[in-house]
N, C-alpha and C. Protein backbone atom coordinates (compact mmCIF):
# COMPACT_ATOMS: atom_id res chain seq x y z
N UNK A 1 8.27 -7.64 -5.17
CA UNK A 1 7.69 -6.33 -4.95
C UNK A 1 7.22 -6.21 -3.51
N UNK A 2 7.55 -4.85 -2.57
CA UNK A 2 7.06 -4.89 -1.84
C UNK A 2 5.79 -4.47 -1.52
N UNK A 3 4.73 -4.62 -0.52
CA UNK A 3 3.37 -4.54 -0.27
C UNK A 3 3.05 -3.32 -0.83
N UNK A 4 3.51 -1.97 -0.82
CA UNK A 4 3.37 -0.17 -1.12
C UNK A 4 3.41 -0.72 -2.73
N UNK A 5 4.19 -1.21 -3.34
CA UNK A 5 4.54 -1.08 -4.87
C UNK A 5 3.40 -1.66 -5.32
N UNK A 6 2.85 -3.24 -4.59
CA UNK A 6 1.69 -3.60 -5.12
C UNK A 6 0.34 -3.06 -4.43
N UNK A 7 0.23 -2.09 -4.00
CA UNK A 7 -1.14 -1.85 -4.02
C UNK A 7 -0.68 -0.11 -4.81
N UNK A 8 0.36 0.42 -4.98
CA UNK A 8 0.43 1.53 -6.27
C UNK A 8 -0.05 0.87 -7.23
N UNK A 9 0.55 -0.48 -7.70
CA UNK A 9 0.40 -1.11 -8.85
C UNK A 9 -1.01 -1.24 -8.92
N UNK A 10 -2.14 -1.62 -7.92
CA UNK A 10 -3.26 -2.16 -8.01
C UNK A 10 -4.57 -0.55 -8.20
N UNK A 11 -3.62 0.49 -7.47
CA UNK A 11 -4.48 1.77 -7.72
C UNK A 11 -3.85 2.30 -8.98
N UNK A 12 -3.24 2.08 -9.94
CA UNK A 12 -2.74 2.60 -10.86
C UNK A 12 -3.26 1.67 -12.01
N UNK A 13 -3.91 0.65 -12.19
CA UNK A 13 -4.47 -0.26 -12.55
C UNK A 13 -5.74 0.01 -12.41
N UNK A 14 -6.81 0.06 -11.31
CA UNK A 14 -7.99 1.00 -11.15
C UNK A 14 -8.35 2.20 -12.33
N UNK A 15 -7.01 2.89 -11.97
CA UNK A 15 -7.42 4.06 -12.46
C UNK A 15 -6.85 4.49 -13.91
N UNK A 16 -6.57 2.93 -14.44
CA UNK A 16 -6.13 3.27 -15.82
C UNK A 16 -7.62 2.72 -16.72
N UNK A 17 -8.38 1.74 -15.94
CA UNK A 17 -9.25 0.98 -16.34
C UNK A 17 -10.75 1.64 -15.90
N UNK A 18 -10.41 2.61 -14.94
CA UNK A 18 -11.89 3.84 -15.09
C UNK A 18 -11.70 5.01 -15.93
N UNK A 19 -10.45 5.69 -16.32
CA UNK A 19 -10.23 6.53 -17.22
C UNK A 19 -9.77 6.60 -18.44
N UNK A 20 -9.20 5.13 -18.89
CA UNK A 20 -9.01 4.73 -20.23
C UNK A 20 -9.15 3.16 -20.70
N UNK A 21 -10.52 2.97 -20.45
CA UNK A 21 -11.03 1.58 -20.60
C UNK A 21 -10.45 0.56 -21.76
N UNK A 22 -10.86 1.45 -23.02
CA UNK A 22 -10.26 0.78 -23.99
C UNK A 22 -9.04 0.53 -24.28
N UNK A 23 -8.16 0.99 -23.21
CA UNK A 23 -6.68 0.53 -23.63
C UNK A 23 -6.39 -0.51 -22.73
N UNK A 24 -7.56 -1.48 -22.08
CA UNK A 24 -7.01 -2.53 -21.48
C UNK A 24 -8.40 -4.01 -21.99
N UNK A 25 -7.33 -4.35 -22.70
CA UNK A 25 -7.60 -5.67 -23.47
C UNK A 25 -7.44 -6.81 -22.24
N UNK A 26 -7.96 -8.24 -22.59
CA UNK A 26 -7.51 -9.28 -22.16
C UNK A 26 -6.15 -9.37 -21.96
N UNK A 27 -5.49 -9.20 -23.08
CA UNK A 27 -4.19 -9.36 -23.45
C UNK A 27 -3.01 -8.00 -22.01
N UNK A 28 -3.46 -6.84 -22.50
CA UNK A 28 -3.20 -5.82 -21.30
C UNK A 28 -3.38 -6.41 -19.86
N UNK A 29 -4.28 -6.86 -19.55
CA UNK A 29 -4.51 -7.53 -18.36
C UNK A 29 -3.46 -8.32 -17.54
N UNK A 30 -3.30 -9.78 -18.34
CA UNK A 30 -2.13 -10.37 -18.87
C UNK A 30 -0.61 -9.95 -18.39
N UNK A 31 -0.91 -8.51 -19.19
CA UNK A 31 0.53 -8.14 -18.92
C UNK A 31 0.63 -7.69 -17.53
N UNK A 32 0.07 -7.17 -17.30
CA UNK A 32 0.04 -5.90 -15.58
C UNK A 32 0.12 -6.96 -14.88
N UNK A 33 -0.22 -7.93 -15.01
CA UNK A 33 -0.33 -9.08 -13.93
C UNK A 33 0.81 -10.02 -13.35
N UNK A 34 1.40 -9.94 -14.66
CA UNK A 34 2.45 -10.83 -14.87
C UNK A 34 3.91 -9.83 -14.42
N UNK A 35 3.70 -8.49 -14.97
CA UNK A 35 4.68 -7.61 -14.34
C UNK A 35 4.41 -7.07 -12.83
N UNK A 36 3.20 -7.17 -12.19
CA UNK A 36 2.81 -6.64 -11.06
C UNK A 36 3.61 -8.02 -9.82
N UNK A 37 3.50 -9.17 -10.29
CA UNK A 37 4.27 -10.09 -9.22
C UNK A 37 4.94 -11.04 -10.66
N UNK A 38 6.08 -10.64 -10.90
CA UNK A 38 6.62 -11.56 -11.98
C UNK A 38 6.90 -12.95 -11.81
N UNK A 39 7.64 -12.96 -10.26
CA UNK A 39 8.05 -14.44 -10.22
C UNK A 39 6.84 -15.41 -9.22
N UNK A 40 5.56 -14.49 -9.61
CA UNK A 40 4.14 -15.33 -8.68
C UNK A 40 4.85 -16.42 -7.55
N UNK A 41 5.99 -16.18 -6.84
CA UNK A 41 6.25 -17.25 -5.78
C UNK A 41 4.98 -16.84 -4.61
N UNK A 42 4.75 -15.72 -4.86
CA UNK A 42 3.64 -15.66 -3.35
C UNK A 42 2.58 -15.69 -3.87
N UNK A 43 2.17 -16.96 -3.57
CA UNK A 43 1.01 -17.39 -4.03
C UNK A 43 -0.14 -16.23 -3.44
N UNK A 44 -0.44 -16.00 -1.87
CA UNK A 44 -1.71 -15.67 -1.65
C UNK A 44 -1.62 -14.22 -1.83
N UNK A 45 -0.31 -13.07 -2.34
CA UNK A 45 -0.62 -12.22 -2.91
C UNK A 45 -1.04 -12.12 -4.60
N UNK A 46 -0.61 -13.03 -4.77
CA UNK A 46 -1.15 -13.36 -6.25
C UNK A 46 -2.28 -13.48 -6.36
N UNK A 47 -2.79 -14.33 -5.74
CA UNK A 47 -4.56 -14.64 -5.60
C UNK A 47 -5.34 -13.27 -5.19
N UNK A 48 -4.59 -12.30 -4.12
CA UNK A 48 -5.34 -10.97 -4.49
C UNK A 48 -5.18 -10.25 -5.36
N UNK A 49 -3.87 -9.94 -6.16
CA UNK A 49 -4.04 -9.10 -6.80
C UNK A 49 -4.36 -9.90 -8.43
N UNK A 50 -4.96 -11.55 -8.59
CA UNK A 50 -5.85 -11.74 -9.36
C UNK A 50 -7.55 -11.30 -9.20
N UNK A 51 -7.72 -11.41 -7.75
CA UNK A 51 -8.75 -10.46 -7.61
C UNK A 51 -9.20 -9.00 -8.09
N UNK A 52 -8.02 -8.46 -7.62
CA UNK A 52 -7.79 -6.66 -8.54
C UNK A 52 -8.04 -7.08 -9.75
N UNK A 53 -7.43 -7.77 -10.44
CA UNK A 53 -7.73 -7.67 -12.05
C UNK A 53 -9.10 -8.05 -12.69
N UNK A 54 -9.82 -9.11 -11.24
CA UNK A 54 -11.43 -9.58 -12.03
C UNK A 54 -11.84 -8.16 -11.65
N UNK A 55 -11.40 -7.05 -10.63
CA UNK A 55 -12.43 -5.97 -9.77
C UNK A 55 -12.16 -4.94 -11.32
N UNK A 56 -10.89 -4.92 -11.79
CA UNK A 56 -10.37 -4.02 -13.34
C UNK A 56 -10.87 -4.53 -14.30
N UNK A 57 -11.42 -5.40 -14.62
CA UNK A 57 -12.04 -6.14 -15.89
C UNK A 57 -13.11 -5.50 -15.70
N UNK A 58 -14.01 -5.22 -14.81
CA UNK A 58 -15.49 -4.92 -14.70
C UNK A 58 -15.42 -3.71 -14.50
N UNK A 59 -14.57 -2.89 -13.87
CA UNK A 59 -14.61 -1.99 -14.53
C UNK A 59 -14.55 -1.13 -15.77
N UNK A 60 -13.51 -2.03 -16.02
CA UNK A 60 -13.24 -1.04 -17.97
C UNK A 60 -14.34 -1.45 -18.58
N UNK A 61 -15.21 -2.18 -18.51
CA UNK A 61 -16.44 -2.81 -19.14
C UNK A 61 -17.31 -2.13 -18.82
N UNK A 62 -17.67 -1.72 -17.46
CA UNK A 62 -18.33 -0.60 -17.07
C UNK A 62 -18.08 0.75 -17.96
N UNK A 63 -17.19 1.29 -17.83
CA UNK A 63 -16.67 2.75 -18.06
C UNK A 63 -16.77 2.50 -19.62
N UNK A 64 -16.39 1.51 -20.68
CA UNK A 64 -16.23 1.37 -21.62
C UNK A 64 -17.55 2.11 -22.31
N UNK A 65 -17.12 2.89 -23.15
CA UNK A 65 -18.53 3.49 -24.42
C UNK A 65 -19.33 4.42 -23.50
N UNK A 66 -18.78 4.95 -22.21
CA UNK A 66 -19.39 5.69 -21.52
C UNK A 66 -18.40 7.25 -21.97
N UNK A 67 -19.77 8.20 -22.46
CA UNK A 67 -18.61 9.47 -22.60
C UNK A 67 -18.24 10.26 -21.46
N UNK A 68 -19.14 10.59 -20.44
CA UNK A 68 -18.78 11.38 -19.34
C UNK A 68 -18.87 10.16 -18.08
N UNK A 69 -18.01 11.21 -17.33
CA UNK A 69 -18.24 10.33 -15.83
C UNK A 69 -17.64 11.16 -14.95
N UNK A 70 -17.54 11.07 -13.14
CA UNK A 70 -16.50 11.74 -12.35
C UNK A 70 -15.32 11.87 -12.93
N UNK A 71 -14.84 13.11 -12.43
CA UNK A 71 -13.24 13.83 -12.98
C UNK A 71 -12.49 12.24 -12.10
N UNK A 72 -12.22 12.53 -10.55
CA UNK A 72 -11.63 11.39 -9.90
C UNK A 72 -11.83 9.79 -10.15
N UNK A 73 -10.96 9.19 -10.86
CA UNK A 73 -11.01 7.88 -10.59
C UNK A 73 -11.67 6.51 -9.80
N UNK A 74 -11.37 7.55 -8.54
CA UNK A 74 -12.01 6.93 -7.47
C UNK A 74 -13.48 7.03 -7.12
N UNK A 75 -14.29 7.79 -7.16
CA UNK A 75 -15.46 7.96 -7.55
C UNK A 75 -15.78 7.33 -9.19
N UNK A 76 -15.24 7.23 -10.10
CA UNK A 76 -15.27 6.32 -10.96
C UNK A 76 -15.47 4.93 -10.52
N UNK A 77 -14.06 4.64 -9.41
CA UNK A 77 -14.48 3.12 -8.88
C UNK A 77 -15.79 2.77 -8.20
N UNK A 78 -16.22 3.80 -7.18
CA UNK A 78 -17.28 3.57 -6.39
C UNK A 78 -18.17 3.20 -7.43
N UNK A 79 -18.78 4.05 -8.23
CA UNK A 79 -19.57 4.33 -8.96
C UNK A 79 -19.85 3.45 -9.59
N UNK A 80 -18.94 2.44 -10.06
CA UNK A 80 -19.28 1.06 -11.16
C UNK A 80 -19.29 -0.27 -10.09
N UNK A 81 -18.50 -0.19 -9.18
CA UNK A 81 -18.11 -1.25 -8.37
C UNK A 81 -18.90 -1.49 -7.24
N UNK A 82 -18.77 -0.12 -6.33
CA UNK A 82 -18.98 0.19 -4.77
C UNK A 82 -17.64 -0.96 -3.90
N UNK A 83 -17.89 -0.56 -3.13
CA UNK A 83 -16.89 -0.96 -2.00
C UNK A 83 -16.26 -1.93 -2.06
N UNK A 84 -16.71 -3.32 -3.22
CA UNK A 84 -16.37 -4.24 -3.15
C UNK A 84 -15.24 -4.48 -4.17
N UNK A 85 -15.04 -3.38 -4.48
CA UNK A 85 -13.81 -3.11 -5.28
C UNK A 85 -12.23 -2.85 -4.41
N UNK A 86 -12.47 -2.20 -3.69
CA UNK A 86 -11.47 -1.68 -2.63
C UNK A 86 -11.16 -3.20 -1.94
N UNK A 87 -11.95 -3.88 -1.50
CA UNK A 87 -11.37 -5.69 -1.34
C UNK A 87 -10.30 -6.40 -1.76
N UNK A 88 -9.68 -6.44 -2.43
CA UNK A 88 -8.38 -6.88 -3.48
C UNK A 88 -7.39 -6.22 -2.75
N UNK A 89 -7.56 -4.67 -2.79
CA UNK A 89 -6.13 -3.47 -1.80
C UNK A 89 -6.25 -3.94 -0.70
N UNK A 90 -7.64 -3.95 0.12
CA UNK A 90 -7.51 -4.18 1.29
C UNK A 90 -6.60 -5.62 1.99
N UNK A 91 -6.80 -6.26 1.37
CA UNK A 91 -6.80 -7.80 1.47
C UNK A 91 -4.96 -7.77 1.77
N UNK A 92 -4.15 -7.20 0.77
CA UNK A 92 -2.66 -6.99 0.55
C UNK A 92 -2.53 -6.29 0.54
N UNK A 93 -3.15 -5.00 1.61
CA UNK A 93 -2.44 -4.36 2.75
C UNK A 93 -2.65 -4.89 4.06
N UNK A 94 -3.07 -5.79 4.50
CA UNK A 94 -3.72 -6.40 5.74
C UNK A 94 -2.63 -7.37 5.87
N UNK A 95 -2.12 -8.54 4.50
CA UNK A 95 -1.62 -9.17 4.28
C UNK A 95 0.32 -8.90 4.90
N UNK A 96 0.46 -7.65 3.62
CA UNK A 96 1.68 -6.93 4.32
C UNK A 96 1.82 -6.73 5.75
N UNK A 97 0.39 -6.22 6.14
CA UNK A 97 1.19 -5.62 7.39
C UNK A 97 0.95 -6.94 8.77
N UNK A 98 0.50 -7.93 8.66
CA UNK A 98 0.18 -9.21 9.06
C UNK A 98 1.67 -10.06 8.79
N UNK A 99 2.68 -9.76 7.71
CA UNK A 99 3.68 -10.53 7.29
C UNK A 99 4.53 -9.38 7.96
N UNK A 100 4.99 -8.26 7.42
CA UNK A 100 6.27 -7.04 8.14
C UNK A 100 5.20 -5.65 8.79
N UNK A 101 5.23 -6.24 10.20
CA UNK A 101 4.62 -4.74 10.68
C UNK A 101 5.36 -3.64 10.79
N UNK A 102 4.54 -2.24 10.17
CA UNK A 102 4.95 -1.50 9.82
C UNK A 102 4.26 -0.28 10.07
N UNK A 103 4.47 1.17 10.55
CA UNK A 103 3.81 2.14 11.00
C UNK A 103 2.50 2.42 9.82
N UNK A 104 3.23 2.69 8.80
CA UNK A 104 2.91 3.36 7.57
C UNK A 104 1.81 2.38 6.50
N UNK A 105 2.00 0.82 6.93
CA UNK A 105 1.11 -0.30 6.19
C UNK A 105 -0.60 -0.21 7.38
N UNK A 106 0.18 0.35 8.81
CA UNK A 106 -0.85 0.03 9.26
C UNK A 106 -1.68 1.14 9.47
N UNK A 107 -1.06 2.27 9.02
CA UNK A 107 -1.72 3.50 8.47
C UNK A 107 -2.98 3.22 7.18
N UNK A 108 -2.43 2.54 6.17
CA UNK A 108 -2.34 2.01 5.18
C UNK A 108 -4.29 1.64 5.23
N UNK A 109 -4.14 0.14 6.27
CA UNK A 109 -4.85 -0.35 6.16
C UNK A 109 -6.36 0.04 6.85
N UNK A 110 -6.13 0.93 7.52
CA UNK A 110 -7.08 1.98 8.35
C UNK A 110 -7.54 2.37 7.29
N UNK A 111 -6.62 3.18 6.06
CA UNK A 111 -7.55 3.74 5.26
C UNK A 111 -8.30 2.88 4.68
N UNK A 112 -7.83 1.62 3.63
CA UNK A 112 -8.41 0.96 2.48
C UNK A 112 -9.44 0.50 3.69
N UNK A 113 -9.22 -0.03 5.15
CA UNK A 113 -10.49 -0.44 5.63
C UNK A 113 -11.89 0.42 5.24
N UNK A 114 -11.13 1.82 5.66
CA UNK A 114 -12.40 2.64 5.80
C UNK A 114 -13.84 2.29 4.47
N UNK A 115 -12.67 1.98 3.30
CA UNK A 115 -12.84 2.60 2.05
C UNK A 115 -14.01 0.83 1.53
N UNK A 116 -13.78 0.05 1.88
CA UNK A 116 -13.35 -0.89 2.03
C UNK A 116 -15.44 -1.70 2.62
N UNK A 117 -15.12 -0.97 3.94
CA UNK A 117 -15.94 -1.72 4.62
C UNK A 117 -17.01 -0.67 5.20
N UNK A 118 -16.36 0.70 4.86
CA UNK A 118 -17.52 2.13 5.62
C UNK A 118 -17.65 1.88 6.95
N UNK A 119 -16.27 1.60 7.50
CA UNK A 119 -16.11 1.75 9.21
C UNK A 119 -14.81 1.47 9.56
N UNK A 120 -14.43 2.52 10.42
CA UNK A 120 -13.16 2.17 10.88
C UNK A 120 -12.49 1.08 11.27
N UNK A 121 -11.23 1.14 11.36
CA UNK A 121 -10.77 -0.11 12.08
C UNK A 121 -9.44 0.23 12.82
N UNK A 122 -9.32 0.26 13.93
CA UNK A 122 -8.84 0.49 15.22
C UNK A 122 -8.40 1.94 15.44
N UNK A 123 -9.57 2.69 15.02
CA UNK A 123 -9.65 4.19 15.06
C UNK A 123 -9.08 4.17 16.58
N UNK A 124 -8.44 5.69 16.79
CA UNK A 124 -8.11 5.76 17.75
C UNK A 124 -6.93 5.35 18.59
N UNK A 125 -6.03 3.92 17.48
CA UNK A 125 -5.36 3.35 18.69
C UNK A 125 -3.80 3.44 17.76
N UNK A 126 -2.55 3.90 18.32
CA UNK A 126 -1.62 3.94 17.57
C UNK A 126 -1.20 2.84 17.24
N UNK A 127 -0.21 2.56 16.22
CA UNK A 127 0.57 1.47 15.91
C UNK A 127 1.40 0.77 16.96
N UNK A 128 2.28 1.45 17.88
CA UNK A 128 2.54 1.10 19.05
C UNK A 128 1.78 0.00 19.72
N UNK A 129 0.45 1.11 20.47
CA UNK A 129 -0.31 0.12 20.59
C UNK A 129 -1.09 -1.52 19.89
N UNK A 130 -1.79 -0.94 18.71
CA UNK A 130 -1.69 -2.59 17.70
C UNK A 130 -0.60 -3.47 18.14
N UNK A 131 0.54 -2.87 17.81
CA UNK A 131 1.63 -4.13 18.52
C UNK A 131 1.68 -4.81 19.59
N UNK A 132 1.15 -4.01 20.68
CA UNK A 132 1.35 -4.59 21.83
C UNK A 132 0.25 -5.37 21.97
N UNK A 133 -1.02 -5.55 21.48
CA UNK A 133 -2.47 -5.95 21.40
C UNK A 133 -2.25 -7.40 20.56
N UNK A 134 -1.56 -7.05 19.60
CA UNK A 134 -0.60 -8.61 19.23
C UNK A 134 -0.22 -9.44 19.72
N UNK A 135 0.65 -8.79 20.30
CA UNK A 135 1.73 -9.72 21.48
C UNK A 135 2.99 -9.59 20.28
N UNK A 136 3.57 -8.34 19.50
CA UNK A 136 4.66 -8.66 18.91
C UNK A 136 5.19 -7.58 19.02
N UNK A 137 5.19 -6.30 20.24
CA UNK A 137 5.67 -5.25 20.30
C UNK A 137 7.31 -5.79 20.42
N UNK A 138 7.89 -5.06 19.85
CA UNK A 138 9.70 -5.17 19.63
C UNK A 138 10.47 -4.59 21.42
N UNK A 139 11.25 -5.42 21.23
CA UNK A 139 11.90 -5.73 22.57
C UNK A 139 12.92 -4.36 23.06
């Protein structure tokens, strides 16, 4: 899977586990996990997005037997988690774009930073630039 599929996978996971708690069992867990990186060869995205699943466990446990809450998901997440939920995305989008740089990952990671840490991160400076600040701008 590439980096975009697993952090869909990891916000689609969020937001199945703040808006329909009870349909994720141990067992559910399990599964998303095992289909989210099937052949676990990458280990240190595995290790984050086992993180996502301890950050989804506490949530549906949270949200669980609760009747109302925010319409948005995401305010669902804040709300049970705070920021330290967004850690897991951040981590493997940083990861991705650290392994294949990419305009759109490093778009990416600006946001989940924001979301993430409540401060920008290299506001202001294009992808272009990042590259060249590297030392891996393309020839």
């Amino acid at each position: 899977m590439n980096t975009f599929s697993l952090l869909r996978a990891l916000d689609q996971l969020y937001k199945g586990a703040a808006t329909n708690p009870d349909a994720w069992d141990e067992a559910a867990f399990a599964e998303w996990l095992g289909s989210a990186l099937p052949d676990n060869s990458d280990r240190e995205m595995a290790r984050h997005l086992r993180a996502g699943v301890r950050q989804a466990i506490k949530l549906a446990r949270y949200w669980t037997g609760k009747q109302t809450g925010p319409d948005d998901w995401r305010v669902r997440v804040d709300e049970a988690l705070g920021s330290r939920a967004w850690e897991p995305g951040l981590a493997i989008a940083e990861l991705g774009l650290n392994r294949t740089p990419d305009p759109e990952l490093f778009a990416e990671v600006q946001r989940r930073f924001r979301a993430a840490r409540f401060r920008p991160w290299m506001e202001g400076v294009s992808y272009q630039d990042w590259l060249s600040l590297r030392g891996s701008a393309p020839s």
